[in-house]
C-alpha atoms as a PDB file:
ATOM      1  CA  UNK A   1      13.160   9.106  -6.356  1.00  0.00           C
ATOM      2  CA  UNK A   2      16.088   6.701  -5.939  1.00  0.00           C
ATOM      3  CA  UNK A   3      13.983   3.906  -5.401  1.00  0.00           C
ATOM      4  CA  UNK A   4      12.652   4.384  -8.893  1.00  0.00           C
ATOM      5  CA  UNK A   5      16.342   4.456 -10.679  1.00  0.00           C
ATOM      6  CA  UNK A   6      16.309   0.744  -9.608  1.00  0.00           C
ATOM      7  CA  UNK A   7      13.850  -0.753 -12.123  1.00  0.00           C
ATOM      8  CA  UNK A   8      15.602   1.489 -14.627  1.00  0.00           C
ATOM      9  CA  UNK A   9      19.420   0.108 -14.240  1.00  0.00           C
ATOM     10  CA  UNK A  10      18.325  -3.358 -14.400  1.00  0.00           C
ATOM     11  CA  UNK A  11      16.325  -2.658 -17.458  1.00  0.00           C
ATOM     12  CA  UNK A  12      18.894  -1.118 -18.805  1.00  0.00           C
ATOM     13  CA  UNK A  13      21.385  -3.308 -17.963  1.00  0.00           C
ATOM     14  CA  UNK A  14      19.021  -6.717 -19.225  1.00  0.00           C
ATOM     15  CA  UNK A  15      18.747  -4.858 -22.990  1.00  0.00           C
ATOM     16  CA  UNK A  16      22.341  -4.188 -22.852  1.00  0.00           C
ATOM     17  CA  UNK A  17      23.090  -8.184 -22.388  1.00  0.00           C
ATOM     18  CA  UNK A  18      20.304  -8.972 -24.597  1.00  0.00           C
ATOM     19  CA  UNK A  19      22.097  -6.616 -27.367  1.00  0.00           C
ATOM     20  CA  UNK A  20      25.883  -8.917 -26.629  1.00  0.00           C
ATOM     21  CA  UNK A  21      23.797 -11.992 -26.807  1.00  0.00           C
ATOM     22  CA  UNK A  22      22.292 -11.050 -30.022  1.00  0.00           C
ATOM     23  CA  UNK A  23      25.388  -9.429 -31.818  1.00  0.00           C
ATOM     24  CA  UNK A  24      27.481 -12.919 -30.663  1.00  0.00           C
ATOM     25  CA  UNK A  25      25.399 -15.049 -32.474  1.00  0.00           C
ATOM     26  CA  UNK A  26      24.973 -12.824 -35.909  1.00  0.00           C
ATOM     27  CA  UNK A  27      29.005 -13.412 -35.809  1.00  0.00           C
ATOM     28  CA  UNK A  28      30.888 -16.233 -37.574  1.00  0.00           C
ATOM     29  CA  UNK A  29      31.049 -18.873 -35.422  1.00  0.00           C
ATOM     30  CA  UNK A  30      33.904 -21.017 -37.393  1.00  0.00           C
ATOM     31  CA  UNK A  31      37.352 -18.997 -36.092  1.00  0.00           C
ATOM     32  CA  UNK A  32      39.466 -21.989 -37.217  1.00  0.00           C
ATOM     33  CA  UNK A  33      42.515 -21.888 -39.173  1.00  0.00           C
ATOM     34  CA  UNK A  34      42.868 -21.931 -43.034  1.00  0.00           C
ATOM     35  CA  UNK A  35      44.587 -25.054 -43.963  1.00  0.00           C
ATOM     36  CA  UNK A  36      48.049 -24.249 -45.375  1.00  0.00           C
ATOM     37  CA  UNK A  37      49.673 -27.584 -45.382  1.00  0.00           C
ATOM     38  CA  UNK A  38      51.947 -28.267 -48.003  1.00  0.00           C
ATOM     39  CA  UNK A  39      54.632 -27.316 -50.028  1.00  0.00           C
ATOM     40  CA  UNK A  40      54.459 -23.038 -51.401  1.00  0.00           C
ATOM     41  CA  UNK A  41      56.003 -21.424 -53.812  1.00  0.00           C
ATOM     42  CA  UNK A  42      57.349 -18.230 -52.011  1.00  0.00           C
ATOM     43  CA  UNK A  43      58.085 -15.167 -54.534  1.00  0.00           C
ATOM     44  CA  UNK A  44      59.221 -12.254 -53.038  1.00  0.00           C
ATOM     45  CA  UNK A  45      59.946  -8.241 -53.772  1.00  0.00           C
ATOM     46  CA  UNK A  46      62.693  -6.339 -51.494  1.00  0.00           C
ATOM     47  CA  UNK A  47      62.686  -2.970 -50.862  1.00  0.00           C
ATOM     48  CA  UNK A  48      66.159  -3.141 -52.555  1.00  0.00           C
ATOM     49  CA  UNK A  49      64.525  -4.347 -55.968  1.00  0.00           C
ATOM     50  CA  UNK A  50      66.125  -7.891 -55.109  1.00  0.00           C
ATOM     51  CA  UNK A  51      63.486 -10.840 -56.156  1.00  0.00           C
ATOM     52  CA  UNK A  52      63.522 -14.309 -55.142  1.00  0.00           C
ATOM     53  CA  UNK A  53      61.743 -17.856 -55.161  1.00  0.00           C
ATOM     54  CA  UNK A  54      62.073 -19.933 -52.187  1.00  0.00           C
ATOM     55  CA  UNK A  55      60.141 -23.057 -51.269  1.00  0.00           C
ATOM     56  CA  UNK A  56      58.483 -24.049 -47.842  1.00  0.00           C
ATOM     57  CA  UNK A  57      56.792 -27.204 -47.076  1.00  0.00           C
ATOM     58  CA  UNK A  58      54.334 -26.732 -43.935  1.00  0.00           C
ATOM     59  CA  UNK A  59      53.090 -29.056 -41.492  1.00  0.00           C
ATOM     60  CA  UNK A  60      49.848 -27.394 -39.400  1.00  0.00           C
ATOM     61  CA  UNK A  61      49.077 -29.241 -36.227  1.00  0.00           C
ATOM     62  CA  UNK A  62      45.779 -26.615 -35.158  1.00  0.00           C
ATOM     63  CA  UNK A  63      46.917 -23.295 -35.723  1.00  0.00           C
ATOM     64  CA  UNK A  64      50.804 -24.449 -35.315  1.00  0.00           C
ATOM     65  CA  UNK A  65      52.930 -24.142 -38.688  1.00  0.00           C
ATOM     66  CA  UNK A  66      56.318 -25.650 -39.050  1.00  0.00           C
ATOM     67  CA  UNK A  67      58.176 -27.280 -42.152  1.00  0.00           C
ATOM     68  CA  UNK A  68      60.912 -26.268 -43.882  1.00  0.00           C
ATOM     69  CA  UNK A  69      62.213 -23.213 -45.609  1.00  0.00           C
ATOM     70  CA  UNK A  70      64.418 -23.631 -48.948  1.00  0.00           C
ATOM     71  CA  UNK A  71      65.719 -20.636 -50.853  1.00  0.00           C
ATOM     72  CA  UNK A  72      68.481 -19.705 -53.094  1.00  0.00           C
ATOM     73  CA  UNK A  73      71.395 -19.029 -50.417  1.00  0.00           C
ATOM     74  CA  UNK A  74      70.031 -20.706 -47.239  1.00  0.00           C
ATOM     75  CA  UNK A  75      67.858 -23.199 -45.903  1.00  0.00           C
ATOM     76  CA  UNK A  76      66.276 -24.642 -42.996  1.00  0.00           C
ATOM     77  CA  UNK A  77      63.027 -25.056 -40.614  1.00  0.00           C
ATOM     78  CA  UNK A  78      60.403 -22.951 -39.864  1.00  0.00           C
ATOM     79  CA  UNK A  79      57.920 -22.156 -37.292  1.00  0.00           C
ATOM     80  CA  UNK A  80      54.987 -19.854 -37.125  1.00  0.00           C
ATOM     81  CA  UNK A  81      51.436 -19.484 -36.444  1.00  0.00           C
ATOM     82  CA  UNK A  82      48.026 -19.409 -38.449  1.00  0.00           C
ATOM     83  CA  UNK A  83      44.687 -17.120 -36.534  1.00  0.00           C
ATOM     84  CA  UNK A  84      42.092 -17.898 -38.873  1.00  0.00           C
ATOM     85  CA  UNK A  85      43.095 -16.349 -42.575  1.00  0.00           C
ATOM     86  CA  UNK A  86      46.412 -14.477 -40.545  1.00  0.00           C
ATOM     87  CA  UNK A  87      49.572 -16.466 -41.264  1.00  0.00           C
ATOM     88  CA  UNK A  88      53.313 -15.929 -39.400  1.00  0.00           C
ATOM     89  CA  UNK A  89      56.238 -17.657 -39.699  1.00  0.00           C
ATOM     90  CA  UNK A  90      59.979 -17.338 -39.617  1.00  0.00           C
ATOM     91  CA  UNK A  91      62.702 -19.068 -40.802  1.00  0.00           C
ATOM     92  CA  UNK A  92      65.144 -21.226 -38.779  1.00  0.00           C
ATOM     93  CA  UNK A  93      67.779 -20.461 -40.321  1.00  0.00           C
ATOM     94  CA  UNK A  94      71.681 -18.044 -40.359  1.00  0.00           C
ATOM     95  CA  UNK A  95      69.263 -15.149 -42.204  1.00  0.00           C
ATOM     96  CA  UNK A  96      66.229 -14.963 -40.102  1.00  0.00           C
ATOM     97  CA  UNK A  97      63.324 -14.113 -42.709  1.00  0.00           C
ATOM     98  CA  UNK A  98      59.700 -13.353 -41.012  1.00  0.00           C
ATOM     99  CA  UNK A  99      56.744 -13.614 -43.451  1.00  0.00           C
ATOM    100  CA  UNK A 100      53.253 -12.054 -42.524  1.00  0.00           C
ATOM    101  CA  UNK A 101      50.503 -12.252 -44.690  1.00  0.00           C
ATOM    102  CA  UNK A 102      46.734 -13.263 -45.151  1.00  0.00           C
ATOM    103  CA  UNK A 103      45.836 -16.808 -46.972  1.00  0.00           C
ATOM    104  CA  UNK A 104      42.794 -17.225 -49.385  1.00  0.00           C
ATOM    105  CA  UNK A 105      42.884 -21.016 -50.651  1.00  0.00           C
ATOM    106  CA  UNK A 106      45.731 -21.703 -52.626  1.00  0.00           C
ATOM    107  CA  UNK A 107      47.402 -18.122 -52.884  1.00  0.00           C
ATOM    108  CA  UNK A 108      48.617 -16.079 -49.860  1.00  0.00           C
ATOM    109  CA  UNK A 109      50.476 -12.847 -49.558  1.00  0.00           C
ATOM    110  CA  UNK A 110      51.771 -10.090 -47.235  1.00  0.00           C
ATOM    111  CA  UNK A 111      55.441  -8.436 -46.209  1.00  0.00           C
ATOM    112  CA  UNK A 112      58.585  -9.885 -45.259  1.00  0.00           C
ATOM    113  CA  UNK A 113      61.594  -8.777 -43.362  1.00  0.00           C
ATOM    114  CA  UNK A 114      65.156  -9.700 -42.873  1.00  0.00           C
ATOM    115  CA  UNK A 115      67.740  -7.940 -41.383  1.00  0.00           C
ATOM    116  CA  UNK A 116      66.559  -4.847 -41.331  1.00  0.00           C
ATOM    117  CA  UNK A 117      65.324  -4.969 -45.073  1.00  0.00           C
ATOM    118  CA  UNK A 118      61.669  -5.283 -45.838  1.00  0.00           C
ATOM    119  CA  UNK A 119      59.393  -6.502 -49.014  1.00  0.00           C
ATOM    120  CA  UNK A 120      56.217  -7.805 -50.013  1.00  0.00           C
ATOM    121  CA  UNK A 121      55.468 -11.552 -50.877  1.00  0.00           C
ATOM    122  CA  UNK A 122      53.031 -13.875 -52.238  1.00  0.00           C
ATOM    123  CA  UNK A 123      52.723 -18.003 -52.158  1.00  0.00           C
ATOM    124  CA  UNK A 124      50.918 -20.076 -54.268  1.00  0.00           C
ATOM    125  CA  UNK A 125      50.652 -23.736 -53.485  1.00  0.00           C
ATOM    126  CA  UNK A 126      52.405 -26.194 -55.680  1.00  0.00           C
ATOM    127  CA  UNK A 127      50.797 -29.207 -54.433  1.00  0.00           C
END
């Protein structure tokens, strides 16, 4: 009887691959980053009904952001990360600020944090 559970497992196993194999290629083969280069308009909403506008120019080397970060009572660099539509930065600057969103074209938005306060955000390019 054990000899029989042989052909079984590897037939098994072959439809299993054959089922990865197929499912790989029906999913989107271009992972690349969204091109955010260029200077944003950065509005944001704090949880403490504080607005603001700030400006950041990026530079995207790959799926590496940095740039700089202007706003109304600090500026400086940034750095941060793009995974396909998934953008992440922070500022370099006395204030840390961390911005998370998700990018479509020329508009992007998410939530932002800085010490301790949170808030949502959206960017729309200027360039």
């Amino acid at each position: 009887m054990k000899r029989c559970q042989l052909p079984f497992t590897l037939l098994a196993l072959l439809l299993l691959a054959l089922g990865h194999i197929a499912l790989a290629q029906q999913l989107p083969q271009d992972r690349s980053a969204a091109d955010v280069a260029g200077t944003w308009m950065i509005y944001t909403h704090g949880d403490d009904g504080k607005t603001g506008t700030h400006t950041v120019q990026i530079v995207q080397n790959g799926d590496t952001l940095t740039g700089h970060f202007k706003g109304p009572y600090q500026s400086g660099g940034i750095e941060g990360t793009m995974n396909a539509r998934h953008i992440l930065f922070r500022t370099k600057t006395r204030n840390v600020l961390t911005f998370r969103g998700m990018v479509d074209g020329n508009t992007m938005e998410g939530n932002f944090g800085i010490r301790g306060h949170h808030g949502t955000w959206e960017g729309r390019r200027a360039d």
